[in-house]
N, C-alpha and C. Protein backbone atom coordinates (compact mmCIF):
# COMPACT_ATOMS: atom_id res chain seq x y z
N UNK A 1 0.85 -1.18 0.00
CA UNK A 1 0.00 0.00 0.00
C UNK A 1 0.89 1.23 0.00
N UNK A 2 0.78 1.98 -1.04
CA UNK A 2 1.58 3.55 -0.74
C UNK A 2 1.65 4.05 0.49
N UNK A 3 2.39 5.13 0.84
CA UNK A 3 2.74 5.73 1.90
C UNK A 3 1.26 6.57 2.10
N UNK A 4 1.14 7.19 0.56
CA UNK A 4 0.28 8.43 1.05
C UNK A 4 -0.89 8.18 1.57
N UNK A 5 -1.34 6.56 1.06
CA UNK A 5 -2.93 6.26 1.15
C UNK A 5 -3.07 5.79 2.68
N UNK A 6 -2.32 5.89 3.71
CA UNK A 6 -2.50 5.71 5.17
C UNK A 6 -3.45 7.02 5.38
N UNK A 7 -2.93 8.80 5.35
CA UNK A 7 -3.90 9.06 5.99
C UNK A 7 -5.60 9.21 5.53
N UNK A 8 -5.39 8.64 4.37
CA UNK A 8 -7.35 8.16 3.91
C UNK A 8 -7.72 7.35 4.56
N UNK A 9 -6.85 5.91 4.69
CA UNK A 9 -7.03 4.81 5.77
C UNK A 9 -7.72 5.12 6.78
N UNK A 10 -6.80 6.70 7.69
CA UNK A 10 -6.87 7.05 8.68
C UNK A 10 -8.82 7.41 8.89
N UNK A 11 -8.63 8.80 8.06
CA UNK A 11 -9.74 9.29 7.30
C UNK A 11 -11.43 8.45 7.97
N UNK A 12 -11.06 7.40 6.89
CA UNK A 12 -12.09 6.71 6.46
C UNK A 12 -12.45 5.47 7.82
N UNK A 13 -11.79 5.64 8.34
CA UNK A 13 -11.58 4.71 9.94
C UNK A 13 -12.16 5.62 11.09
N UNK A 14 -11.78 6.59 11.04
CA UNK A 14 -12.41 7.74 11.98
C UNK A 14 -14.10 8.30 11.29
N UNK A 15 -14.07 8.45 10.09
CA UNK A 15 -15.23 8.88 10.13
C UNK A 15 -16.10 7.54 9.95
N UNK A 16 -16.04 6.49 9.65
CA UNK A 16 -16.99 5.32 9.97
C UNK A 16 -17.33 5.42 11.45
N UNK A 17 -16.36 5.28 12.47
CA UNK A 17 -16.38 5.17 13.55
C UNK A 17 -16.96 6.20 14.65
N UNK A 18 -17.19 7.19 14.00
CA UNK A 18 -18.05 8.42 14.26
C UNK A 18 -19.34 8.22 14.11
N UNK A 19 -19.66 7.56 12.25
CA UNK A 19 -21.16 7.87 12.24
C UNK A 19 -21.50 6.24 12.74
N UNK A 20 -21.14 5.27 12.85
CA UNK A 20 -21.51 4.38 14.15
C UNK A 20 -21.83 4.43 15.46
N UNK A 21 -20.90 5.38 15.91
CA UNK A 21 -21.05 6.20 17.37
C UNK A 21 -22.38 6.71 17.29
N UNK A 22 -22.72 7.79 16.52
CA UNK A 22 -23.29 8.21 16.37
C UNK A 22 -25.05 7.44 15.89
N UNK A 23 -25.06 6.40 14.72
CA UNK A 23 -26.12 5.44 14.62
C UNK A 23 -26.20 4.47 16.10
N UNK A 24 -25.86 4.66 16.73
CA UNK A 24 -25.89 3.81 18.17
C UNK A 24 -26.53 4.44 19.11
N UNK A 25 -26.11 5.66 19.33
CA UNK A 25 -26.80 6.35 19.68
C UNK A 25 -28.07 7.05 19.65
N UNK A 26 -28.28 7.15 18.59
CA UNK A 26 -29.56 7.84 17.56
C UNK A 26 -30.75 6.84 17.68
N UNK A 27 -30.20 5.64 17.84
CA UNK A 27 -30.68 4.61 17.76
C UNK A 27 -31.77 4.01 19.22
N UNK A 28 -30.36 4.60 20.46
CA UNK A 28 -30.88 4.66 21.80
C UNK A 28 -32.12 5.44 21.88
N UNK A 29 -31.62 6.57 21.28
CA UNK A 29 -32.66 8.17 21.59
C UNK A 29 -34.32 7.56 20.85
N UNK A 30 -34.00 6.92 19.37
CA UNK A 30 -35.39 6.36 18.81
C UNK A 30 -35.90 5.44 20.04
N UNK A 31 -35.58 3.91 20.62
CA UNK A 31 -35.56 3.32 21.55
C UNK A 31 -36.28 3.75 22.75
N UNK A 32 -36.04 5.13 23.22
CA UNK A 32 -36.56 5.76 24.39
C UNK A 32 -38.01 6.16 24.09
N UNK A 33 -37.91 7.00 23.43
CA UNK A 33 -39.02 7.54 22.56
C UNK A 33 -40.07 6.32 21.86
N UNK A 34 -39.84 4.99 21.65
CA UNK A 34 -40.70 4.27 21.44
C UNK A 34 -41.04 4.66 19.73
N UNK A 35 -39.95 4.97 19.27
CA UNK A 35 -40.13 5.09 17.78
C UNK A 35 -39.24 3.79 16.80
N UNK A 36 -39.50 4.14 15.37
CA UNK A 36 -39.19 3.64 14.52
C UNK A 36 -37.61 3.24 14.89
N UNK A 37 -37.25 1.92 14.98
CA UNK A 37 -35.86 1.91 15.01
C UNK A 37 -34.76 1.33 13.99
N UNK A 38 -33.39 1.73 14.22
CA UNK A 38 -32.69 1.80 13.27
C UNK A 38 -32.50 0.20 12.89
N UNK A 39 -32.25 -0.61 11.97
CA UNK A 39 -32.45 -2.29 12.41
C UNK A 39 -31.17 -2.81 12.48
N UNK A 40 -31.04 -3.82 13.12
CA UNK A 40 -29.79 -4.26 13.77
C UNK A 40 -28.77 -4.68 12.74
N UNK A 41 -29.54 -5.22 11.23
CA UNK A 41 -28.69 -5.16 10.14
C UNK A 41 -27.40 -4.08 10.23
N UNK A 42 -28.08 -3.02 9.85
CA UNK A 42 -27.59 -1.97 9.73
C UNK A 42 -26.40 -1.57 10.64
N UNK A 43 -26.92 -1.84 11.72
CA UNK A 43 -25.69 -1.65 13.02
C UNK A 43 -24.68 -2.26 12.82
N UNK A 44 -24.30 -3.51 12.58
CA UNK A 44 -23.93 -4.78 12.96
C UNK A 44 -23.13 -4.34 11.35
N UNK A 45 -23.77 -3.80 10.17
CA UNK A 45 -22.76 -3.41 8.82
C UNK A 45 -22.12 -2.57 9.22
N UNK A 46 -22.30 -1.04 10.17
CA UNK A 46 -21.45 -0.28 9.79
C UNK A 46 -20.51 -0.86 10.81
N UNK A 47 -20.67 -1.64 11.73
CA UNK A 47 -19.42 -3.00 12.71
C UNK A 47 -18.49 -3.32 11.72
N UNK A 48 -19.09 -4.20 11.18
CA UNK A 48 -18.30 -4.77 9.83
C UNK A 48 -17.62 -3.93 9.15
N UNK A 49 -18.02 -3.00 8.24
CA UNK A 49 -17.22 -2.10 7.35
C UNK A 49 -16.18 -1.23 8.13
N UNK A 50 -15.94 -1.61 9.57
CA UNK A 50 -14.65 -0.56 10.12
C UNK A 50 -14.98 0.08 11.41
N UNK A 51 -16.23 0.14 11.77
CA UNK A 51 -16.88 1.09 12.70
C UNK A 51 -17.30 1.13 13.97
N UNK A 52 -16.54 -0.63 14.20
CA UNK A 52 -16.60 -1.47 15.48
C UNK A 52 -16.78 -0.60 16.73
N UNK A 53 -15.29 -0.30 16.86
CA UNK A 53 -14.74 0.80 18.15
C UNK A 53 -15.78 1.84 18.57
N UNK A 54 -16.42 2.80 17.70
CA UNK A 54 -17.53 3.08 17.80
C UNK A 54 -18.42 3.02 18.44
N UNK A 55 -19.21 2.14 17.46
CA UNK A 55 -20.06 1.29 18.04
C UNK A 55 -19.88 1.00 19.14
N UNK A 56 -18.65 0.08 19.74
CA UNK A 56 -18.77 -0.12 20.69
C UNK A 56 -18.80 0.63 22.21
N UNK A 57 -18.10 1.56 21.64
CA UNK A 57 -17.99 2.62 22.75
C UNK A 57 -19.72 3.24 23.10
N UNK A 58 -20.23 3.14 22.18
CA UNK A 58 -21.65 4.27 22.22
C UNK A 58 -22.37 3.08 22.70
N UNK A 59 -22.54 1.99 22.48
CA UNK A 59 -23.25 0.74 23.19
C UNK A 59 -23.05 0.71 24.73
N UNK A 60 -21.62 0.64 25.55
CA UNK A 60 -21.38 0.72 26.01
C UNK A 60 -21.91 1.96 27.21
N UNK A 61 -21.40 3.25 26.57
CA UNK A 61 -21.66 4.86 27.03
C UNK A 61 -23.40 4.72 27.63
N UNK A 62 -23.92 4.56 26.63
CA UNK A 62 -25.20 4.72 26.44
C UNK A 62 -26.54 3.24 27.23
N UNK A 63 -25.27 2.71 27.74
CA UNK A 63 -26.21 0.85 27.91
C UNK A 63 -27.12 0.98 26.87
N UNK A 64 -26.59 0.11 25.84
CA UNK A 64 -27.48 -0.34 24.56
C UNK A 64 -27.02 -1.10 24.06
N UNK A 65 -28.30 -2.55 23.78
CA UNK A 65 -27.93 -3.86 23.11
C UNK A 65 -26.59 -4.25 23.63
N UNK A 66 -26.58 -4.10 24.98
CA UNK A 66 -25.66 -4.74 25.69
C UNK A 66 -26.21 -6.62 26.43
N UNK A 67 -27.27 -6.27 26.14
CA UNK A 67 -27.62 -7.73 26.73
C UNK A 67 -27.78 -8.40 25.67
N UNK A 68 -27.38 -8.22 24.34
CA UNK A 68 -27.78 -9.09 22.95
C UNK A 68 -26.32 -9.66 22.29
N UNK A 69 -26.27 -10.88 22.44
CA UNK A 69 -24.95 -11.99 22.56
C UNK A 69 -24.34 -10.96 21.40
N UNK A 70 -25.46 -11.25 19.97
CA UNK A 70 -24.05 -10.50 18.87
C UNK A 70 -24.27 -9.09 18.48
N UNK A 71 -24.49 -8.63 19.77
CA UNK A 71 -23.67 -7.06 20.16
C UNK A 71 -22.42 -6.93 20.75
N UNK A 72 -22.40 -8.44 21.47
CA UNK A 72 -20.87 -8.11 22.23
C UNK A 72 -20.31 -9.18 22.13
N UNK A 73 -20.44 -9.87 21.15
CA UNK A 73 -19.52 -10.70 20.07
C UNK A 73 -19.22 -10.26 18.83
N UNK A 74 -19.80 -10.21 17.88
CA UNK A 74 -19.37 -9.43 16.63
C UNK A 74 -18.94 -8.04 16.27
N UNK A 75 -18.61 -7.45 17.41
CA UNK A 75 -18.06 -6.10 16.92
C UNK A 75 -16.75 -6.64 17.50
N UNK A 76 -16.44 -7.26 18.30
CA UNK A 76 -15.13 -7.59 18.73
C UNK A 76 -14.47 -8.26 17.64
N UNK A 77 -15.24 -9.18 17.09
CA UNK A 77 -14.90 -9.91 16.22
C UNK A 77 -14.49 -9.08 14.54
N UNK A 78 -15.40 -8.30 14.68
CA UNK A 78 -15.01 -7.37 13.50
C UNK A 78 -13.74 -6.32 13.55
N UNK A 79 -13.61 -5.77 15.07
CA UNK A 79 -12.27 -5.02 15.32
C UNK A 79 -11.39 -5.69 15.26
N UNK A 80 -11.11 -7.15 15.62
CA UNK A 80 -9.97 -8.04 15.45
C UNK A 80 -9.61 -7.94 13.88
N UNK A 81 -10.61 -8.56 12.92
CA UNK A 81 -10.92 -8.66 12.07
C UNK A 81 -9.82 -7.63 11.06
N UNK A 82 -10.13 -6.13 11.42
CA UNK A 82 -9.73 -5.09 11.10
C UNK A 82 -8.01 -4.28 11.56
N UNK A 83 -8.30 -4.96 12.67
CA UNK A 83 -6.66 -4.61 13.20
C UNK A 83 -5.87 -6.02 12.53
N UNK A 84 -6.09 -6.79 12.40
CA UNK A 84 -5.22 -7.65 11.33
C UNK A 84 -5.31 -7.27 9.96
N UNK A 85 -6.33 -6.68 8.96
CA UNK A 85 -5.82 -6.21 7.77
C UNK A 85 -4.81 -5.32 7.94
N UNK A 86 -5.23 -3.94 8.59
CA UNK A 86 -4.23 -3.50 8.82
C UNK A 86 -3.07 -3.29 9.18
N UNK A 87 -2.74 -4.36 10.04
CA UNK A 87 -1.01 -4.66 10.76
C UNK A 87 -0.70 -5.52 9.00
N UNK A 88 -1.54 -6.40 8.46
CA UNK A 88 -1.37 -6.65 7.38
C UNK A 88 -0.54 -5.68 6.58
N UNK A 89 -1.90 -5.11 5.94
CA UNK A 89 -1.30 -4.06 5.03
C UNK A 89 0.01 -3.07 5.36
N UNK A 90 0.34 -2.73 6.31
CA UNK A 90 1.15 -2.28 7.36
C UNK A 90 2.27 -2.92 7.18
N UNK A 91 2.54 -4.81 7.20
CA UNK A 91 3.61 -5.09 7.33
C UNK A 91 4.33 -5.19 5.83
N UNK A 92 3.22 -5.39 4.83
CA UNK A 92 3.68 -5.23 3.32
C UNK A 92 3.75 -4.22 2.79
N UNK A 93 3.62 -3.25 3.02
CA UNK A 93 3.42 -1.83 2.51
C UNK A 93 5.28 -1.27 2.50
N UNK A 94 5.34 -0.56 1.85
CA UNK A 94 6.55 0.01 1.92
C UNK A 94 7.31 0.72 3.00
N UNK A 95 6.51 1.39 3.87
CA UNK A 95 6.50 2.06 5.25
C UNK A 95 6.90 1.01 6.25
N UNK A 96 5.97 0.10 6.27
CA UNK A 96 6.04 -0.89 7.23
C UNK A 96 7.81 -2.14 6.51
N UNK A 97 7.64 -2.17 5.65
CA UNK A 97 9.37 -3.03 5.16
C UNK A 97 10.32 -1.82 5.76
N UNK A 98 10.43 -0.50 5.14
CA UNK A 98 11.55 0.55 5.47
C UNK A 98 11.54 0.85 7.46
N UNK A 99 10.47 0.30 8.32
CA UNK A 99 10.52 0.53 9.93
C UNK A 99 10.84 -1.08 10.54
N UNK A 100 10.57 -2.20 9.92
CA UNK A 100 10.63 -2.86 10.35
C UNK A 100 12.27 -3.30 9.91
């Protein structure tokens, strides 16, 4: 992976992990209110696509879908998931050969 394309990496890791935070939350606030809610699909993708940490933090913050097994199995599983592409990409990348 080029040097330069880390801070998009970066980028695109932080702002997933924001609007997860953020759908977790939003999600609580619908929940309270007894409205339309966001569906767990959805949650559980933006987990998957990068947004774990997030998520998990706002689950956490907020006690939400903390008592639901793959709320607090599969985002772990997806951050693992994610910190190995990246130590991946990391160790083949040119950056990562020239530090190591």
């Amino acid at each position: 992976m080029p040097t330069e394309a880390w801070p998009l990496l970066a980028l695109y890791y932080l702002c997933l992990n924001l609007f997860s935070f953020a759908a977790m939350a939003w999600d609580k606030s619908l929940a309270k209110s007894r409205r339309q809610r966001i569906p767990e699909r959805a949650l559980l993708l933006l987990d998957f696509l990068g947004g774990s940490l997030g998520g998990m933090i706002a689950m956490y913050l907020f006690r939400h879908k903390t008592l639901h097994l793959k709320f607090r199995v599969l985002p772990v599983l997806f951050l693992l998931l994610h910190l190995a592409l990246l130590l991946w990409l990391f160790v083949t990348s040119p950056l990562g050969k020239e530090l190591l």
